[in-house]
N, C-alpha and C. Protein backbone atom coordinates (compact mmCIF):
# COMPACT_ATOMS: atom_id res chain seq x y z
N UNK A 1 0.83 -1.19 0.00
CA UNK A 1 0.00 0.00 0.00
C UNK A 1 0.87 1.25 0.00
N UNK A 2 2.07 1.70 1.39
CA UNK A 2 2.75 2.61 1.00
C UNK A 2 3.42 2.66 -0.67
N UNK A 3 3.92 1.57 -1.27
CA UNK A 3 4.68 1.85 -1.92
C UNK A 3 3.54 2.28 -3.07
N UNK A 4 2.32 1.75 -3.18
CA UNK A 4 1.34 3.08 -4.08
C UNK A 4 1.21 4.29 -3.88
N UNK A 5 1.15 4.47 -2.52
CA UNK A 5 1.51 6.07 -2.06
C UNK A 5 2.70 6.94 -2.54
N UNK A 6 3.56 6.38 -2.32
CA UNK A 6 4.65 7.10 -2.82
C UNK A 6 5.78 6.68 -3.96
N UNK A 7 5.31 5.82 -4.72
CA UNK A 7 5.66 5.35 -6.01
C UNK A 7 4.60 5.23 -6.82
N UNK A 8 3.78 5.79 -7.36
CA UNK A 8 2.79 5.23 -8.40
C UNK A 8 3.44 4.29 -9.11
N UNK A 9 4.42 5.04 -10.25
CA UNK A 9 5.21 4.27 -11.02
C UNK A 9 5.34 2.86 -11.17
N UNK A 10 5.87 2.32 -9.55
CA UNK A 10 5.99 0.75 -9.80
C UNK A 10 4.90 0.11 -8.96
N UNK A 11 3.45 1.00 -9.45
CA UNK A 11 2.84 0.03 -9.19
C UNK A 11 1.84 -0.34 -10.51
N UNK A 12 1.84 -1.89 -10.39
CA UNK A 12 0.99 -1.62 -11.61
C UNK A 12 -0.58 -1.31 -12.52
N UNK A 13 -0.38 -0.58 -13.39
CA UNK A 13 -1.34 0.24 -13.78
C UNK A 13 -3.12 -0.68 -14.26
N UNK A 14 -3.12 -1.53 -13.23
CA UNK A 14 -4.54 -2.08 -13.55
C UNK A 14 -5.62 -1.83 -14.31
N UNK A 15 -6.80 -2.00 -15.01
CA UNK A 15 -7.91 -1.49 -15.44
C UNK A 15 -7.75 -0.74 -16.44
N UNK A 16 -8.24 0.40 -17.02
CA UNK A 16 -8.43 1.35 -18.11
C UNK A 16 -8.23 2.62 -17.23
N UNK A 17 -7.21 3.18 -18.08
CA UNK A 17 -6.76 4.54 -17.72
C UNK A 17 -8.33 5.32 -17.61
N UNK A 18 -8.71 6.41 -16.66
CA UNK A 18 -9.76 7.14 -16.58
C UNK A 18 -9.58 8.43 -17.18
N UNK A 19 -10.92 8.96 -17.43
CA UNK A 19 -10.52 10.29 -18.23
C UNK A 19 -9.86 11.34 -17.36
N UNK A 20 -8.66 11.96 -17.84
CA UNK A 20 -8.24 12.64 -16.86
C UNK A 20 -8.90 13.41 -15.99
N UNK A 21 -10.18 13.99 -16.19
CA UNK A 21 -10.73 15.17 -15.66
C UNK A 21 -11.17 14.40 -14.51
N UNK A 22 -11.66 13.06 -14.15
CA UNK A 22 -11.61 12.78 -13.11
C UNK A 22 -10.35 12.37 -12.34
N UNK A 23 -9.54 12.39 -12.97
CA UNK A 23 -8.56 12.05 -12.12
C UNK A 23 -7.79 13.53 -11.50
N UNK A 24 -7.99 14.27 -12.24
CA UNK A 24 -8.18 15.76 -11.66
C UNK A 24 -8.82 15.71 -11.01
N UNK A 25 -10.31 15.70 -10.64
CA UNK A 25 -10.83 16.01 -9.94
C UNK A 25 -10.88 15.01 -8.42
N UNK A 26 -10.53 14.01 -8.42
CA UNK A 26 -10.24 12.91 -7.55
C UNK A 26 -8.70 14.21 -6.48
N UNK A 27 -7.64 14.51 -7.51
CA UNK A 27 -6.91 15.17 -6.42
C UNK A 27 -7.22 16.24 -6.16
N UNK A 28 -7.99 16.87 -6.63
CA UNK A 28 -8.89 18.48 -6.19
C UNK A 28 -9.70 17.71 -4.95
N UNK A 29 -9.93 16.53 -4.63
CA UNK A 29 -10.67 16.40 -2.98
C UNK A 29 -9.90 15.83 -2.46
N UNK A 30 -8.50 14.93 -2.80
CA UNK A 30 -7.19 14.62 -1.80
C UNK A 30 -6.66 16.33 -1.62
N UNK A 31 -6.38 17.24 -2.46
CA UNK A 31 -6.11 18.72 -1.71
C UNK A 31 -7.08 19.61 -0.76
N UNK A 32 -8.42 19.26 -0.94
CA UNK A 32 -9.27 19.36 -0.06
C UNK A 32 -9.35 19.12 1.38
N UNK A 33 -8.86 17.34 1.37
CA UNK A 33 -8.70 16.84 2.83
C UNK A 33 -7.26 17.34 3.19
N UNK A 34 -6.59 17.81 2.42
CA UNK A 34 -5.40 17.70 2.91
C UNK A 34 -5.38 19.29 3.83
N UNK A 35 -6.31 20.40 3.09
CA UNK A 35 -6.49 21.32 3.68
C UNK A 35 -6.71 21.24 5.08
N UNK A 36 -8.03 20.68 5.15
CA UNK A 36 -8.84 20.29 6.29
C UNK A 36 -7.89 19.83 7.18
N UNK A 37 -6.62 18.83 6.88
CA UNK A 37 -5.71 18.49 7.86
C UNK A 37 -4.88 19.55 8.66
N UNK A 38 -4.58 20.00 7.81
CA UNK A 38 -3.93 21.16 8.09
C UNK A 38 -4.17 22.31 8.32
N UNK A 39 -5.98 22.58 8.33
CA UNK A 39 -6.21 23.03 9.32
C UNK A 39 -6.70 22.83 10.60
N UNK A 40 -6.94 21.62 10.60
CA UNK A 40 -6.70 20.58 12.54
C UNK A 40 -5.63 21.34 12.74
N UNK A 41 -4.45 20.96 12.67
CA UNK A 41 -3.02 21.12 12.86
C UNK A 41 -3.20 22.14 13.44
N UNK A 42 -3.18 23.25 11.96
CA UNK A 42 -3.30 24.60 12.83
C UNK A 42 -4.05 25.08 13.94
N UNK A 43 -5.25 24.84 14.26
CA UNK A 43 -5.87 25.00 15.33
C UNK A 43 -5.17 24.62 16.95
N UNK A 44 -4.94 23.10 16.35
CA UNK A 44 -4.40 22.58 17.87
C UNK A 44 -3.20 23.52 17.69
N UNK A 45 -1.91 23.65 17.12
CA UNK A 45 -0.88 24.56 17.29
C UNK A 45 -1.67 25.68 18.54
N UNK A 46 -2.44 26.45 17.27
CA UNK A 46 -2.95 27.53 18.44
C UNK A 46 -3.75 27.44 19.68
N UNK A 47 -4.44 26.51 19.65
CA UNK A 47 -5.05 26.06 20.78
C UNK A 47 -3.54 25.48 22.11
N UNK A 48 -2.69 24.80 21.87
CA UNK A 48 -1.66 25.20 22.79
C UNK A 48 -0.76 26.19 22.71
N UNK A 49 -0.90 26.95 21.38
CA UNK A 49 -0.15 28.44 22.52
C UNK A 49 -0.76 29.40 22.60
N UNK A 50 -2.09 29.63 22.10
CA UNK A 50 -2.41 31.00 22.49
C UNK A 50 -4.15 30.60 23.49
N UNK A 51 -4.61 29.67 23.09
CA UNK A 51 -5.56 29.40 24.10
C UNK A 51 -5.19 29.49 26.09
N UNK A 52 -5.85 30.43 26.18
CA UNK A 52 -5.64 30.54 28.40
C UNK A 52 -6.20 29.31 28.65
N UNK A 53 -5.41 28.99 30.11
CA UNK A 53 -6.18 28.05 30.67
C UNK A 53 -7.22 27.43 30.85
N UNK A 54 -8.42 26.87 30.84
CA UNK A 54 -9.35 26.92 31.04
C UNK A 54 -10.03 26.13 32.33
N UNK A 55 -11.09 26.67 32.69
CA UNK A 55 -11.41 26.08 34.27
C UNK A 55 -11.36 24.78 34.48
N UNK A 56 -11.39 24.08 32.98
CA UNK A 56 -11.50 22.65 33.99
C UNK A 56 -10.08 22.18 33.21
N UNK A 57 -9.01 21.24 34.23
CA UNK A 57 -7.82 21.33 34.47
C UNK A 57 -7.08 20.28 33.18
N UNK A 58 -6.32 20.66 32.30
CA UNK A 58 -5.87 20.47 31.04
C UNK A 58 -6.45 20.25 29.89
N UNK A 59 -7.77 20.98 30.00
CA UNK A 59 -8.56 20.71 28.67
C UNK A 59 -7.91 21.85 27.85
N UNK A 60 -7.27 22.70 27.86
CA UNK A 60 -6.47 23.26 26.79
C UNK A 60 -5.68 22.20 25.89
N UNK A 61 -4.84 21.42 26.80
CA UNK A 61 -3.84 20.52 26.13
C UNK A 61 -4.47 19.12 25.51
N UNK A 62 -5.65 19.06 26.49
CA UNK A 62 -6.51 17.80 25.39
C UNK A 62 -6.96 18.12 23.83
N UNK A 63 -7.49 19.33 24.22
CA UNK A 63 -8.06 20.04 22.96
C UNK A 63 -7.05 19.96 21.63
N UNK A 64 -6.33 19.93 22.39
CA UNK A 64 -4.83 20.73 21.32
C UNK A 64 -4.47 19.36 20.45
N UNK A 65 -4.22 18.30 21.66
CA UNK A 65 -3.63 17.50 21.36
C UNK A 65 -4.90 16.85 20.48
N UNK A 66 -5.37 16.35 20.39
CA UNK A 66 -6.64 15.88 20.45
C UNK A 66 -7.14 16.94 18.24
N UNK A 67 -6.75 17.97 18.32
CA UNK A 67 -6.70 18.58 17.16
C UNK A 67 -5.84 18.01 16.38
N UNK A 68 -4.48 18.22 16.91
CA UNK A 68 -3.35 17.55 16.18
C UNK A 68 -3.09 16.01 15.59
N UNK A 69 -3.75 15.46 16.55
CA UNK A 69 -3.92 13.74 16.35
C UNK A 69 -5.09 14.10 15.06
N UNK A 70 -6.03 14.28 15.25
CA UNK A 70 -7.34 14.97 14.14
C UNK A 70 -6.67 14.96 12.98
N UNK A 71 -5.75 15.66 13.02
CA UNK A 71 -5.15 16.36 11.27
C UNK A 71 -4.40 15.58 11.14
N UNK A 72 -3.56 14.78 11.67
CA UNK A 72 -2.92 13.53 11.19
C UNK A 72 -3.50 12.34 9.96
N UNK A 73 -4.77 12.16 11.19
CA UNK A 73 -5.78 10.75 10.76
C UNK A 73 -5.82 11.45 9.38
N UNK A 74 -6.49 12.64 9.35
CA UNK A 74 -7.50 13.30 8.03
C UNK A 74 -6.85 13.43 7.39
N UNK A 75 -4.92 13.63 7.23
CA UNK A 75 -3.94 13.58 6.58
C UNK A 75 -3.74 12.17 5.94
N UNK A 76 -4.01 10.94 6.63
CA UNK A 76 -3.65 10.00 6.03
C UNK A 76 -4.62 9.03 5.48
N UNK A 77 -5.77 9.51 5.80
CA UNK A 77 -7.19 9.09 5.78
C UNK A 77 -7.30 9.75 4.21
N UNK A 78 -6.64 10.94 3.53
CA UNK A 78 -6.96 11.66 2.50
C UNK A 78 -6.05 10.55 0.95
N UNK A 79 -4.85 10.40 1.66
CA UNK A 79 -4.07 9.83 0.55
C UNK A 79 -4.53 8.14 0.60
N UNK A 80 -5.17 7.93 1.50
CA UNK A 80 -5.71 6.47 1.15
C UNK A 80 -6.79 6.22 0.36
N UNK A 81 -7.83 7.15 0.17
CA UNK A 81 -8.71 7.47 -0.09
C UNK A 81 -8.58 8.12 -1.68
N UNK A 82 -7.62 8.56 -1.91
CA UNK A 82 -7.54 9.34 -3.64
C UNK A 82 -6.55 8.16 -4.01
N UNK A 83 -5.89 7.00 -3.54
CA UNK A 83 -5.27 5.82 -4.30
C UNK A 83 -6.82 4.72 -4.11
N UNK A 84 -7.41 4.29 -3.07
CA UNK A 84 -8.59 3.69 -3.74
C UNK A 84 -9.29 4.01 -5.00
N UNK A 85 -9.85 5.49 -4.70
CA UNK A 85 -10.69 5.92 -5.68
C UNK A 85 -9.73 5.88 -6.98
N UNK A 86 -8.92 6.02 -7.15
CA UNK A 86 -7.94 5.80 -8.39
C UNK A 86 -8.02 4.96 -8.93
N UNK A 87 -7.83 4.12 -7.81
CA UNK A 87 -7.77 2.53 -8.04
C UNK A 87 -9.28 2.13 -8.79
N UNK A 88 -10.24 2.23 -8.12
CA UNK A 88 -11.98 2.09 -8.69
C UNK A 88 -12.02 2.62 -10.06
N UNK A 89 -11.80 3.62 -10.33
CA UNK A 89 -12.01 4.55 -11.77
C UNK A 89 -11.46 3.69 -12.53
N UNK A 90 -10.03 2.99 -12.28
CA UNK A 90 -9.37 1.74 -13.22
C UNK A 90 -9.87 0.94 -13.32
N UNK A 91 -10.15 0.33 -12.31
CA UNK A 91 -10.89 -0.86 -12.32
C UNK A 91 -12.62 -0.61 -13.24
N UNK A 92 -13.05 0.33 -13.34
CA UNK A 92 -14.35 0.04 -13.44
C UNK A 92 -15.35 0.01 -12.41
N UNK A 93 -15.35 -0.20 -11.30
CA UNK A 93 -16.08 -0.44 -10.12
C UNK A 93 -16.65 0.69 -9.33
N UNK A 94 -17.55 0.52 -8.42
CA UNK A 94 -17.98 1.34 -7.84
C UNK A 94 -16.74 2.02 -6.58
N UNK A 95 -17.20 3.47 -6.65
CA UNK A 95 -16.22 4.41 -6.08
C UNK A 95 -16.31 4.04 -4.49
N UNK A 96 -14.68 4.05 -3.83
CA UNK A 96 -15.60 3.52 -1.86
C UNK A 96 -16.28 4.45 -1.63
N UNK A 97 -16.54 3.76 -0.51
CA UNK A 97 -17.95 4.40 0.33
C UNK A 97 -17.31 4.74 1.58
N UNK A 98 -17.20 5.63 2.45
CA UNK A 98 -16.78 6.10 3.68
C UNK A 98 -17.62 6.74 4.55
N UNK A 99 -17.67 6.58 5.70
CA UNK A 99 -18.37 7.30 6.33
C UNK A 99 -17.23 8.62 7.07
N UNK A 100 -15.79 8.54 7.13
CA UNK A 100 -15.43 9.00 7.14
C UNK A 100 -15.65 10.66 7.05
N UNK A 101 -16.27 11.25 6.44
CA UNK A 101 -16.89 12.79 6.09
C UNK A 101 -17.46 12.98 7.54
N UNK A 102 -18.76 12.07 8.03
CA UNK A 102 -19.92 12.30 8.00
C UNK A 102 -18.85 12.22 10.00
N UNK A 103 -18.52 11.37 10.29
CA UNK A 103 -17.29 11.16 11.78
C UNK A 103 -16.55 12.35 12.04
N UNK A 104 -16.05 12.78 10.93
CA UNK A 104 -15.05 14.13 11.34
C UNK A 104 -16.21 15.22 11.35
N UNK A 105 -16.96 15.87 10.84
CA UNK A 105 -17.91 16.81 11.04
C UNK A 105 -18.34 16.05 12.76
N UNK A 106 -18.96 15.08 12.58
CA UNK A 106 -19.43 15.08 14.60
C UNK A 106 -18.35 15.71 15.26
N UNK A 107 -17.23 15.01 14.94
CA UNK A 107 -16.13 15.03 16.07
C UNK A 107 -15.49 16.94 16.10
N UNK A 108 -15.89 17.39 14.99
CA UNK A 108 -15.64 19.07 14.67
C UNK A 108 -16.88 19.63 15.73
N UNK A 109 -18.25 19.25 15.31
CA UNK A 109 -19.45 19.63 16.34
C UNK A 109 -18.92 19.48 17.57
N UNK A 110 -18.71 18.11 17.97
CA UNK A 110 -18.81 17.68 19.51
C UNK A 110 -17.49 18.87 19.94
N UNK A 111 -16.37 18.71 19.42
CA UNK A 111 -15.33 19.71 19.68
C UNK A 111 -15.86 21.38 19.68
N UNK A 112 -16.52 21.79 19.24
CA UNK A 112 -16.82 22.98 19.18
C UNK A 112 -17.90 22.85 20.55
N UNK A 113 -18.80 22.35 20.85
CA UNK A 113 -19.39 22.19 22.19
C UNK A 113 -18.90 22.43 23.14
N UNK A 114 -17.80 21.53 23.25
CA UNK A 114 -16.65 21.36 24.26
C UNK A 114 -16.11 23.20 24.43
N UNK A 115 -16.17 23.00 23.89
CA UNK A 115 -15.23 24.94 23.95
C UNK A 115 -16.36 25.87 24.30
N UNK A 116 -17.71 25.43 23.82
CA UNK A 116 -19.04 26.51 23.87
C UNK A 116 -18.99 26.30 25.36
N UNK A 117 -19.02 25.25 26.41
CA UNK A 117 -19.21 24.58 27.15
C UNK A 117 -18.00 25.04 28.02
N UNK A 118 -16.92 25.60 27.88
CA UNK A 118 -15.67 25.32 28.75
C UNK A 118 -15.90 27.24 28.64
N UNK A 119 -16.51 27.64 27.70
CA UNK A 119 -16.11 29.33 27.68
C UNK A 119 -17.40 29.98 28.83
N UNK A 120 -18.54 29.03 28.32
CA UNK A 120 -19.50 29.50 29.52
C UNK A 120 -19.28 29.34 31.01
N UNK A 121 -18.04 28.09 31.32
CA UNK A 121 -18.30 27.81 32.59
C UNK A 121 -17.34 28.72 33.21
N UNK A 122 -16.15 29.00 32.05
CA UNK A 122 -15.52 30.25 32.24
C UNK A 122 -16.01 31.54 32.61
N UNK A 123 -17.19 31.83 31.91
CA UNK A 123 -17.79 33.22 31.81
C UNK A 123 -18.43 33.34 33.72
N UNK A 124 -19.10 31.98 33.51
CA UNK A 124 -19.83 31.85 35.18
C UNK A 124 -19.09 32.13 36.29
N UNK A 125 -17.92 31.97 36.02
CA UNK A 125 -16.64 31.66 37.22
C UNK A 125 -16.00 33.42 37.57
């Protein structure tokens, strides 16, 4: 599997070449996720250095950390995901199916709670 990642070349070219425009467009949503990774990243970055303490005791650094781990997955979750679908378009077959999308949006909600939730108990205090 890595060595499809980072060798196309020797791997071999299965199925019927696809029309390029999807294969354009297949890495126009691997640069997409890759955004999205990197902006986890960035968040947690800032979430441990410029986020204050907050009342309840290291949820700054969970948050953070917890972002950073985020943009990893969605980092590697992205290039697995544009060599399947690559892979499908060759093959002929139906494109995967992930629920993937639908997990990171909760886990973005539930995270944004968490902060709605940590700023009010702040505000109360």
């Amino acid at each position: 599997m890595l060595d499809q990642w980072f060798n196309p070349q020797k791997t071999p070219m299965a199925g019927e070449k696809p029309d390029y425009r999807f294969s354009l467009a297949n890495e126009r949503t691997f640069l997409a996720w890759i955004r999205t990774a990197l902006a986890l990243v960035a968040g947690g970055l800032a979430c441990a250095q410029f986020l204050p303490p907050l009342p309840i005791a290291h949820l700054r650094e969970i948050i953070a950390v917890t972002l950073l781990l985020l943009g990893g997955v969605v980092a590697i979750r992205a290039v697995d995901h544009w060599a399947r679908t690559e892979k499908a378009m060759r093959m002929g077959t139906d494109l995967p199916k992930s629920r993937f999308p639908a997990i990171l949006a909760l886990l973005v909600a539930l995270g944004a709670a968490l902060l709605v939730l940590a700023v009010l108990i702040k505000a109360l205090t």
